[in-house]
PDB file of N, CA and C in Angstrom:
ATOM      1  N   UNK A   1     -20.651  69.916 -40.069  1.00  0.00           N
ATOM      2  CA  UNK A   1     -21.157  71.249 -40.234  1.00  0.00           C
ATOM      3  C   UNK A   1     -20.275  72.001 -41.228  1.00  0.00           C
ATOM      4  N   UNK A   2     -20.772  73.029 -42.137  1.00  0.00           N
ATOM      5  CA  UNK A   2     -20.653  73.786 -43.246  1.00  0.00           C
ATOM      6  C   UNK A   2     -20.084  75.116 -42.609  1.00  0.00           C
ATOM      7  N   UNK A   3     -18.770  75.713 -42.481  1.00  0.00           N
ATOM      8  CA  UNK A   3     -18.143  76.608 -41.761  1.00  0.00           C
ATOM      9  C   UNK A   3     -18.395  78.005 -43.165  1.00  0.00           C
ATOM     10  N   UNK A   4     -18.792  78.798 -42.948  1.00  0.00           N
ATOM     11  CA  UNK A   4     -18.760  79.924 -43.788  1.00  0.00           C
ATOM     12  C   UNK A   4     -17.294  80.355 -43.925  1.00  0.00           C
ATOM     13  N   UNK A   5     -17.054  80.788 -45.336  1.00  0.00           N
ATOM     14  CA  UNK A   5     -16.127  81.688 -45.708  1.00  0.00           C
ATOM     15  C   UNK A   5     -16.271  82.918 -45.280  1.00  0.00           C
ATOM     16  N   UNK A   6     -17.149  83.416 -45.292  1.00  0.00           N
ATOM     17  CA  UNK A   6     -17.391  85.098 -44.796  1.00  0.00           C
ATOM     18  C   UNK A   6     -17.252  85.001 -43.300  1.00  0.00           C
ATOM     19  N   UNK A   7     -16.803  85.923 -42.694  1.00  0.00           N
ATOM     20  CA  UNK A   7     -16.450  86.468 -41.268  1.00  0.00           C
ATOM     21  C   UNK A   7     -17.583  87.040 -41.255  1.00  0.00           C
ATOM     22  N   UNK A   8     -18.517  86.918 -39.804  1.00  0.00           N
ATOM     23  CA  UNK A   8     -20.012  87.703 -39.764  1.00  0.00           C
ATOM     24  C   UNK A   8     -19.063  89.001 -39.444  1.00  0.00           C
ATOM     25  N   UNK A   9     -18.277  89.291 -38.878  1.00  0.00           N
ATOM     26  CA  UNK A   9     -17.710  90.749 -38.579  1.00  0.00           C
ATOM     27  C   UNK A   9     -17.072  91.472 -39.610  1.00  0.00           C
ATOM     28  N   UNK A  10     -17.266  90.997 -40.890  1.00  0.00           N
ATOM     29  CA  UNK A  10     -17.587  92.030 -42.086  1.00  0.00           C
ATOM     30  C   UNK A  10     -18.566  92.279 -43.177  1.00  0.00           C
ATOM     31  N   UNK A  11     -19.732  91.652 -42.956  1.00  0.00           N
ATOM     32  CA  UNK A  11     -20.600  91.571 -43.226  1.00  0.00           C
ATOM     33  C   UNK A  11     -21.914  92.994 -42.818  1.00  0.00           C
ATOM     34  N   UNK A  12     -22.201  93.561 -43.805  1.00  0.00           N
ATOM     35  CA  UNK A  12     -22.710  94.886 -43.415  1.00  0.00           C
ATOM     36  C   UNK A  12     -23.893  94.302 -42.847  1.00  0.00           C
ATOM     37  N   UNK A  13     -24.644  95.082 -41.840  1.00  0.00           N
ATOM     38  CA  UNK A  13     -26.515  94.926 -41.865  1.00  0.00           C
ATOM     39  C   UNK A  13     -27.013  95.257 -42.971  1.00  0.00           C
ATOM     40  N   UNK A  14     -28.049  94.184 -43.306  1.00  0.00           N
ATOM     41  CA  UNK A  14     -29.229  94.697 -43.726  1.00  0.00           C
ATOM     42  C   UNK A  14     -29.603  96.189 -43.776  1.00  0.00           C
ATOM     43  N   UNK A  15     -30.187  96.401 -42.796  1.00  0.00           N
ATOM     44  CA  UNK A  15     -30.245  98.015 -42.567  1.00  0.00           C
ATOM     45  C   UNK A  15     -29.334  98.996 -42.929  1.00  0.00           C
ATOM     46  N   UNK A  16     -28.193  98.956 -42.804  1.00  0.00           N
ATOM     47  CA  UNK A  16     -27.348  99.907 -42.970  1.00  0.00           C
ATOM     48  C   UNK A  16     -27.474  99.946 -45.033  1.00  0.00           C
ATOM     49  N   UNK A  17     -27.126  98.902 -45.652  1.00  0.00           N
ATOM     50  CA  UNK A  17     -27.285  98.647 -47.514  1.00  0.00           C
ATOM     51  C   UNK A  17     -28.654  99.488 -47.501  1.00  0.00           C
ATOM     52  N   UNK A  18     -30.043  99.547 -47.226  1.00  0.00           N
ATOM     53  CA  UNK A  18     -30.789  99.839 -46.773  1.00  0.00           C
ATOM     54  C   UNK A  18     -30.712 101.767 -46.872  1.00  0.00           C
ATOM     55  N   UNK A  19     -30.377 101.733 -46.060  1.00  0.00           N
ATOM     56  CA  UNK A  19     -30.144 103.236 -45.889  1.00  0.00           C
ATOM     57  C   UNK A  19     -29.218 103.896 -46.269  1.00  0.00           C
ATOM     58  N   UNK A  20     -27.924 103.395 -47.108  1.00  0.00           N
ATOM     59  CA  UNK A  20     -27.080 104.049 -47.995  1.00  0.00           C
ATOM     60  C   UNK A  20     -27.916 104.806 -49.047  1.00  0.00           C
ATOM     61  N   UNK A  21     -28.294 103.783 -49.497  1.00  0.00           N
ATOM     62  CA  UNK A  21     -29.445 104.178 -50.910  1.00  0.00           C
ATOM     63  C   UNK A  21     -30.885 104.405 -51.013  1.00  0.00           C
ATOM     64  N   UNK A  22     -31.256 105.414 -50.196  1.00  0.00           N
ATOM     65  CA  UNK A  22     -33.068 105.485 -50.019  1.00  0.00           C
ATOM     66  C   UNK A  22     -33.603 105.795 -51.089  1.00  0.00           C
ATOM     67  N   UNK A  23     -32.862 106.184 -52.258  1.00  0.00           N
ATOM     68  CA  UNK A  23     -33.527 106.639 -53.463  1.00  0.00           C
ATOM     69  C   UNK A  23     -33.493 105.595 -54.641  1.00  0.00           C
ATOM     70  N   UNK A  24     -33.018 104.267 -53.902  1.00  0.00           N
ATOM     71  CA  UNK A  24     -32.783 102.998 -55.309  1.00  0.00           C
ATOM     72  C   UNK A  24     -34.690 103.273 -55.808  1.00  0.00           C
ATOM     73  N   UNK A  25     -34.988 102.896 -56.829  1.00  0.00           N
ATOM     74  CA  UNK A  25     -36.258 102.753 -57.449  1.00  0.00           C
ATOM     75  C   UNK A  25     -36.247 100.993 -57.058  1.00  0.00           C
ATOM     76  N   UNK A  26     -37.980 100.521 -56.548  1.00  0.00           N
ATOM     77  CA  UNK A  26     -38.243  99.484 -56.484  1.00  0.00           C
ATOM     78  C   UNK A  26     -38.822  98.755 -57.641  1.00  0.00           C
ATOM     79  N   UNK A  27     -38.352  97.504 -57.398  1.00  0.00           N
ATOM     80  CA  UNK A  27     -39.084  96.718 -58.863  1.00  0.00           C
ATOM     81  C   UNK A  27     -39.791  96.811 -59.059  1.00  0.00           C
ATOM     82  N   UNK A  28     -40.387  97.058 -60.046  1.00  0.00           N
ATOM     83  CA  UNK A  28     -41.891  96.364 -60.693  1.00  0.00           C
ATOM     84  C   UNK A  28     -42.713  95.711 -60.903  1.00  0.00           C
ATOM     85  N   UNK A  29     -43.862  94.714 -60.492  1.00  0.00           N
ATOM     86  CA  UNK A  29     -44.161  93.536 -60.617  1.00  0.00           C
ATOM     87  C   UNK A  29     -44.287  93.356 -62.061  1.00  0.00           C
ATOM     88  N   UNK A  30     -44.059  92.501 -62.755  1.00  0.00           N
ATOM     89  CA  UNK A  30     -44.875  92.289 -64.054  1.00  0.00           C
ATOM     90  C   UNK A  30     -45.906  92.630 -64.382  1.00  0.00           C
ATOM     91  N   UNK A  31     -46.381  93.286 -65.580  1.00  0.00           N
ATOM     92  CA  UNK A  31     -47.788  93.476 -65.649  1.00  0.00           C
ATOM     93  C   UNK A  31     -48.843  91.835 -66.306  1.00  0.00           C
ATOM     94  N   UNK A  32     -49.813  92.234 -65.562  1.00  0.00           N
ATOM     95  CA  UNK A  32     -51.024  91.404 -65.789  1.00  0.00           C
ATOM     96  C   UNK A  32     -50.780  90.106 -67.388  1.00  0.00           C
ATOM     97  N   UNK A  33     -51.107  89.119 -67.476  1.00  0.00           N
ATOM     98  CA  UNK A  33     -51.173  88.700 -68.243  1.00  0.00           C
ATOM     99  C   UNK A  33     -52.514  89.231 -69.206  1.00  0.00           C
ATOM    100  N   UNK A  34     -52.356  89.573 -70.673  1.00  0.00           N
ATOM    101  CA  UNK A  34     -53.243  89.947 -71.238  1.00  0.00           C
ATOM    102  C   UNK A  34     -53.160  89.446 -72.717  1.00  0.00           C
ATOM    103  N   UNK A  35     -54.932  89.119 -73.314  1.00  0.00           N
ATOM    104  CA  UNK A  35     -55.074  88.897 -74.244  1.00  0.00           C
ATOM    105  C   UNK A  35     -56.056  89.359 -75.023  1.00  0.00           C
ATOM    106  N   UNK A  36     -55.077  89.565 -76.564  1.00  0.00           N
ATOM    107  CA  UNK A  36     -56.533  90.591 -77.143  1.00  0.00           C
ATOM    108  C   UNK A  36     -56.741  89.405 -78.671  1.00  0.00           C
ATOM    109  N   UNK A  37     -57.701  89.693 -79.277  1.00  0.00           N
ATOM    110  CA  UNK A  37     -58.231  88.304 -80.248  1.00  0.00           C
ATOM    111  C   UNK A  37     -58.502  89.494 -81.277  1.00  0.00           C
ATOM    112  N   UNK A  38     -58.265  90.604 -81.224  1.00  0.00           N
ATOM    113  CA  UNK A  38     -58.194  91.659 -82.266  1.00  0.00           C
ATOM    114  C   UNK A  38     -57.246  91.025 -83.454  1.00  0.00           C
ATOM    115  N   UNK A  39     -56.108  91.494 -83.209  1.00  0.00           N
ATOM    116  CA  UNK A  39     -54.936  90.772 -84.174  1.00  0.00           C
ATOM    117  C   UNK A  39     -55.483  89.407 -85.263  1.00  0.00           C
ATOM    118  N   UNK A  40     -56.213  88.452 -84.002  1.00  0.00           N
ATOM    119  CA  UNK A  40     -56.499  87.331 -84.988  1.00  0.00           C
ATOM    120  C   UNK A  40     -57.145  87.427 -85.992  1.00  0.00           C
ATOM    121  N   UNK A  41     -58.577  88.128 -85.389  1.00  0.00           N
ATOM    122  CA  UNK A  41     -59.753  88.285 -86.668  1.00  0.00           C
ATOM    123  C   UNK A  41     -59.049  88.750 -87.731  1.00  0.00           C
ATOM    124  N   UNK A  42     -58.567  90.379 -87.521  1.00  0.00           N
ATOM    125  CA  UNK A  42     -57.919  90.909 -88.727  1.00  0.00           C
ATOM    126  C   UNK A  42     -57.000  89.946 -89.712  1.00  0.00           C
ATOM    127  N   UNK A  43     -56.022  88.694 -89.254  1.00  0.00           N
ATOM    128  CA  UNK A  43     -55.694  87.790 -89.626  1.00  0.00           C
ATOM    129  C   UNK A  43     -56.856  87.307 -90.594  1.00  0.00           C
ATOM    130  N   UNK A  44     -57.763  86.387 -89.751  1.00  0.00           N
ATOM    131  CA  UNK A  44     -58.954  85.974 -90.385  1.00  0.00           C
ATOM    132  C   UNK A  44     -59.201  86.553 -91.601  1.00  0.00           C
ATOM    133  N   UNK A  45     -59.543  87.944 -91.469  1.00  0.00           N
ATOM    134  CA  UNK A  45     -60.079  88.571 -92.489  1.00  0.00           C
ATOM    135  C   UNK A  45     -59.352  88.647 -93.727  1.00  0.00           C
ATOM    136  N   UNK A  46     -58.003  88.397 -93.564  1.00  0.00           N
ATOM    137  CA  UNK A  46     -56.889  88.808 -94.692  1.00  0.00           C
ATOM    138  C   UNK A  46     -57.005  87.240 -95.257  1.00  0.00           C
ATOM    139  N   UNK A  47     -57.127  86.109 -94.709  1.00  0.00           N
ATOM    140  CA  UNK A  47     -56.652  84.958 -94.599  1.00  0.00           C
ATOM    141  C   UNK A  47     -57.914  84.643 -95.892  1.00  0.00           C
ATOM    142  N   UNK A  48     -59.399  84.770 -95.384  1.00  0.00           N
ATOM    143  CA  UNK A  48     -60.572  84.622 -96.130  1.00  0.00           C
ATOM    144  C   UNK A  48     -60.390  84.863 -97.121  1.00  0.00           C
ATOM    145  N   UNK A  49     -59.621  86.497 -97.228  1.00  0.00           N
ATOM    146  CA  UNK A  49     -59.509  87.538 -98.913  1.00  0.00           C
ATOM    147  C   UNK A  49     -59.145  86.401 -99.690  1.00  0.00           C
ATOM    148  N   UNK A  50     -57.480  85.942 -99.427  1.00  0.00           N
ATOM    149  CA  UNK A  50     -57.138  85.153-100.546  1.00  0.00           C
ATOM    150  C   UNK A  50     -57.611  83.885-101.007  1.00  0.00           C
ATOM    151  N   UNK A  51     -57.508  83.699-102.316  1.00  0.00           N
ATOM    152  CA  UNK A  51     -58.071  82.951-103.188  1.00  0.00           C
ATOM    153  C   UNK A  51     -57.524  81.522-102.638  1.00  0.00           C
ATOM    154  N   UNK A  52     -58.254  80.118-102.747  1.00  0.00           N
ATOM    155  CA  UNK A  52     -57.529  79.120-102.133  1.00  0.00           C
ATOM    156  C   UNK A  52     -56.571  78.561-102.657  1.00  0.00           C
ATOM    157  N   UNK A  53     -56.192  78.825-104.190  1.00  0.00           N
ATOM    158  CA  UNK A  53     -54.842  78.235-105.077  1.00  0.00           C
ATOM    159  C   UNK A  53     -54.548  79.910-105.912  1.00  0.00           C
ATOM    160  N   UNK A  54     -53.564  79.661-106.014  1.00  0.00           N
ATOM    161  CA  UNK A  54     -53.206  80.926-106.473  1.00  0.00           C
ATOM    162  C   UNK A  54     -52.535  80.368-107.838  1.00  0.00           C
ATOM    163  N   UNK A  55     -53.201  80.859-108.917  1.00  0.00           N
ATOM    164  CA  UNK A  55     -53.166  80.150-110.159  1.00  0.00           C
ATOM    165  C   UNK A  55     -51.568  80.321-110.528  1.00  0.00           C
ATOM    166  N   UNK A  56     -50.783  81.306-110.678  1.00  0.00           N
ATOM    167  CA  UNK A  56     -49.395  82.220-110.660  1.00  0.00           C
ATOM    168  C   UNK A  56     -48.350  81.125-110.360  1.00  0.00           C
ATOM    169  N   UNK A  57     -48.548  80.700-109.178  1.00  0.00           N
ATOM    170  CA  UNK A  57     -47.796  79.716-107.646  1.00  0.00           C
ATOM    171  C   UNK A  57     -47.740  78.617-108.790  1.00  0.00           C
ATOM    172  N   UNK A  58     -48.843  78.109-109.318  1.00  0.00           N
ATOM    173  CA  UNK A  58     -49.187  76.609-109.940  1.00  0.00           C
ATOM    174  C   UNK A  58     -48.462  76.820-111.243  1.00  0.00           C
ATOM    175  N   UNK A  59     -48.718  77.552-111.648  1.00  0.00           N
ATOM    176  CA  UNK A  59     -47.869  77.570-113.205  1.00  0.00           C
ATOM    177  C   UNK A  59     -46.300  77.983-113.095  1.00  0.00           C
ATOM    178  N   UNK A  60     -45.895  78.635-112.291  1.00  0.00           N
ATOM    179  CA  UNK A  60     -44.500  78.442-111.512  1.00  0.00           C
ATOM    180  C   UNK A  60     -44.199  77.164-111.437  1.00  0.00           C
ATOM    181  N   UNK A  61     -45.065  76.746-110.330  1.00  0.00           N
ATOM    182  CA  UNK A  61     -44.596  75.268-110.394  1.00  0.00           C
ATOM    183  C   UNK A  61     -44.013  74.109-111.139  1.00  0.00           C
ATOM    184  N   UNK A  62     -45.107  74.296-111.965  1.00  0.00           N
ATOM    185  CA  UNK A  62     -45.293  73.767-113.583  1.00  0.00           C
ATOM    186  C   UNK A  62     -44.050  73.503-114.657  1.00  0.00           C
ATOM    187  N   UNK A  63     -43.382  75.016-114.319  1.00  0.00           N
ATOM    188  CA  UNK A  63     -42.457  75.335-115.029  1.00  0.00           C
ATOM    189  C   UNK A  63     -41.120  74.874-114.655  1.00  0.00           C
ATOM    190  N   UNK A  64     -41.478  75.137-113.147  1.00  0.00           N
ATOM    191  CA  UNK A  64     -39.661  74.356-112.637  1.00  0.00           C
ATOM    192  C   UNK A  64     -40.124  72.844-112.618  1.00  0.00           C
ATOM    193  N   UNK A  65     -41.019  72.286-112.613  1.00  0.00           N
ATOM    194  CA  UNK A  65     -40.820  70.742-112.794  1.00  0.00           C
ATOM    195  C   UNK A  65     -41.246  70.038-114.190  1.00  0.00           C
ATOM    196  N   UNK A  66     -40.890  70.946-114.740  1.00  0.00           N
ATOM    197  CA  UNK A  66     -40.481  69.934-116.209  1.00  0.00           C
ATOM    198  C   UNK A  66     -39.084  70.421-116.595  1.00  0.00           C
ATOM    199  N   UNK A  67     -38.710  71.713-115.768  1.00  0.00           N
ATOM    200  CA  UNK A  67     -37.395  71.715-116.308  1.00  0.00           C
ATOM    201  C   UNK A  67     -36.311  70.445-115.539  1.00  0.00           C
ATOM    202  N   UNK A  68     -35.598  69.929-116.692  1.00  0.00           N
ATOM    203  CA  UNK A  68     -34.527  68.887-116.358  1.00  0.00           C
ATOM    204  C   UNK A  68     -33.537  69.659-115.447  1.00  0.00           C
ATOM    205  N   UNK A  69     -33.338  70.996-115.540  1.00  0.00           N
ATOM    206  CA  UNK A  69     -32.046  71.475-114.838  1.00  0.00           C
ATOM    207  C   UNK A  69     -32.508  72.004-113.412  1.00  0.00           C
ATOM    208  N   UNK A  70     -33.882  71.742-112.918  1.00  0.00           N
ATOM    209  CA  UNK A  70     -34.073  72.746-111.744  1.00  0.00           C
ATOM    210  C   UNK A  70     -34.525  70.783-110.620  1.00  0.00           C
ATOM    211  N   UNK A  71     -33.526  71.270-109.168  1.00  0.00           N
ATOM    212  CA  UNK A  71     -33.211  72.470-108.936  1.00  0.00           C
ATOM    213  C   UNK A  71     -31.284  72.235-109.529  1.00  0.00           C
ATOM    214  N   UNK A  72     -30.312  72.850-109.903  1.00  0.00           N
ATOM    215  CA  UNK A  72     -29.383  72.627-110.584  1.00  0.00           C
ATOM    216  C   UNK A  72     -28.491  71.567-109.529  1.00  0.00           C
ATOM    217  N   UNK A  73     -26.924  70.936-110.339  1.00  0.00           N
ATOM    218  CA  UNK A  73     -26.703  69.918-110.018  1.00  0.00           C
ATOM    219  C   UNK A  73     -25.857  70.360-108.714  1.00  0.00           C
ATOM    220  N   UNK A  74     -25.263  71.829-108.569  1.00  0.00           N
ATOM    221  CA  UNK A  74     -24.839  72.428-107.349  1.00  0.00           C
ATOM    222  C   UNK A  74     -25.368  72.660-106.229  1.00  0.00           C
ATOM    223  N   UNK A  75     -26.880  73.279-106.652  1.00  0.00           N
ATOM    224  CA  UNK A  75     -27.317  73.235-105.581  1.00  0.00           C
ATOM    225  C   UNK A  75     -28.174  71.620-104.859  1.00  0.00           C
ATOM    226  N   UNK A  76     -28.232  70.609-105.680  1.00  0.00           N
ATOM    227  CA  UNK A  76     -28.017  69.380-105.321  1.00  0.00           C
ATOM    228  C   UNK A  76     -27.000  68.821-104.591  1.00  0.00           C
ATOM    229  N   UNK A  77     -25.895  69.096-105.155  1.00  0.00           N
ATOM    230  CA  UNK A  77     -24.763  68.890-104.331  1.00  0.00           C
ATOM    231  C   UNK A  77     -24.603  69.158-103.213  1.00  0.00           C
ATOM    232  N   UNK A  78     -24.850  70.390-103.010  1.00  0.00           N
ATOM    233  CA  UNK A  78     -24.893  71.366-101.803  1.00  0.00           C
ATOM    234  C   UNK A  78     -25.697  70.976-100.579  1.00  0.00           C
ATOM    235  N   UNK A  79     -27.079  70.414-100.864  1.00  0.00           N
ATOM    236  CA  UNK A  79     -27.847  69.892-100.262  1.00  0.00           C
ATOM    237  C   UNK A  79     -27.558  68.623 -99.650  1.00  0.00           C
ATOM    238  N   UNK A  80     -26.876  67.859-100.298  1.00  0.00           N
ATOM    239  CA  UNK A  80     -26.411  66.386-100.248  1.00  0.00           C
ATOM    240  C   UNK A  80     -25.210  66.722 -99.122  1.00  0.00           C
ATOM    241  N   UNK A  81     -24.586  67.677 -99.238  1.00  0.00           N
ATOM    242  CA  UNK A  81     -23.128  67.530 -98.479  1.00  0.00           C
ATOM    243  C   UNK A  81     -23.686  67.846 -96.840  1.00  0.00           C
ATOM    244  N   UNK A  82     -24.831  69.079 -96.656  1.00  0.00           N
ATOM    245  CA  UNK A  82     -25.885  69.830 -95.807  1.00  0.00           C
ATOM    246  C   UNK A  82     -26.281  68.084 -95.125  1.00  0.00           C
ATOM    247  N   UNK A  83     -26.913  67.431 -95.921  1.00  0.00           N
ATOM    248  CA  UNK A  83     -27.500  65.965 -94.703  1.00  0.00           C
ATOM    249  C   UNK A  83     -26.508  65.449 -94.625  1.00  0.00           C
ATOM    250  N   UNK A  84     -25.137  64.939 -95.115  1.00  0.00           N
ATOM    251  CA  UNK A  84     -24.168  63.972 -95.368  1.00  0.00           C
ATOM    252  C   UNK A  84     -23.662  64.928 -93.955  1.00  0.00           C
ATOM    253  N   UNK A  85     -23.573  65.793 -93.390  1.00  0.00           N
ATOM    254  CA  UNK A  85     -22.603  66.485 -92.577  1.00  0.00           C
ATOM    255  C   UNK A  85     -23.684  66.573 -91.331  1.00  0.00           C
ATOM    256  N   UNK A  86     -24.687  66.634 -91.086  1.00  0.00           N
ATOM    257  CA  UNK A  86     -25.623  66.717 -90.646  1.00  0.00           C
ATOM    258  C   UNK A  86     -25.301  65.597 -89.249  1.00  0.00           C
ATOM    259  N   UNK A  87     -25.732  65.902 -87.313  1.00  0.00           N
ATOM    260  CA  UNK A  87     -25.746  64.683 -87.532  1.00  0.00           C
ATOM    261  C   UNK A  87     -27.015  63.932 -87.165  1.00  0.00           C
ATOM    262  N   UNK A  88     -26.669  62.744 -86.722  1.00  0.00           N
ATOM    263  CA  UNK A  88     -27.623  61.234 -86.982  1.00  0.00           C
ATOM    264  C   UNK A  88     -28.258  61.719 -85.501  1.00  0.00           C
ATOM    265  N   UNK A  89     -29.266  61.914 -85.399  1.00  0.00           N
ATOM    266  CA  UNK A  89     -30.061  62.488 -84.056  1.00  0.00           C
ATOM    267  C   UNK A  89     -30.439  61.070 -83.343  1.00  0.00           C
ATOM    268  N   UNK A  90     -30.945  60.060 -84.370  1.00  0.00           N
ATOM    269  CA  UNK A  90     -31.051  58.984 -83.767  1.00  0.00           C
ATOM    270  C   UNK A  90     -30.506  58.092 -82.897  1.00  0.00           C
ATOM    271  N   UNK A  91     -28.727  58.746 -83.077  1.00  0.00           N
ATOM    272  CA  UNK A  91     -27.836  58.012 -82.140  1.00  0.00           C
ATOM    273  C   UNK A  91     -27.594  58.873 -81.432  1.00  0.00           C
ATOM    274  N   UNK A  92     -27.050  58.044 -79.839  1.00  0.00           N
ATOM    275  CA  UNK A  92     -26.774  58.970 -78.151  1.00  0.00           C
ATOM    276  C   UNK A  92     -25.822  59.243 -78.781  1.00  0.00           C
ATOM    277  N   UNK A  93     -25.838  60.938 -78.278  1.00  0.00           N
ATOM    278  CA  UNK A  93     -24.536  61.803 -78.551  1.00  0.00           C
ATOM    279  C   UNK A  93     -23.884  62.107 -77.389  1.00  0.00           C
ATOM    280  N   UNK A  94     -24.121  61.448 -76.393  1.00  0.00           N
ATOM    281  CA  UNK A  94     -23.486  61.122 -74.914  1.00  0.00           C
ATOM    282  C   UNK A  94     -22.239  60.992 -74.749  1.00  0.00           C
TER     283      UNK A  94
END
């Protein structure tokens, strides 16, 4: 058998914690789970507006991949050191 640390003879009642504080405020339940599909449409609607390639995006593109220097050899580097330091998820890290 599991002997308590606490002495029941200092242990307040229930009742008495109770009636120190009659003015504590009681919890709240959570409110209701709710869902509104407003948000989405308006999504929708913005989503439809735009054009499906955005000609701008493509000729950007265009431009950094014929350049020889993009993306530069630092921030290559940088990237390389980012996975090289990274680790191997594949092995137990146990």
């Amino acid at each position: 058998m599991i002997n308590s640390t606490s002495s029941t003879e200092r242990t307040v009642p229930a009742a008495t914690v109770a009636a120190a504080n009659p003015s504590a405020p009681r919890p709240t339940p959570p409110p209701a789970d709710q869902l509104s599909t407003e948000s989405a449409e308006h999504l929708r609607t913005a989503l439809a507006s735009q054009p499906e390639v955005r000609s701008e995006v493509v000729e950007r593109a265009k431009v950094l991949a014929a350049d020889a220097n993009y993306p530069s050899a630092a921030i290559l580097h940088r990237v390389a050191g980012m996975i090289v330091n990274s680790p191997d998820l594949s092995e137990d890290q146990s």
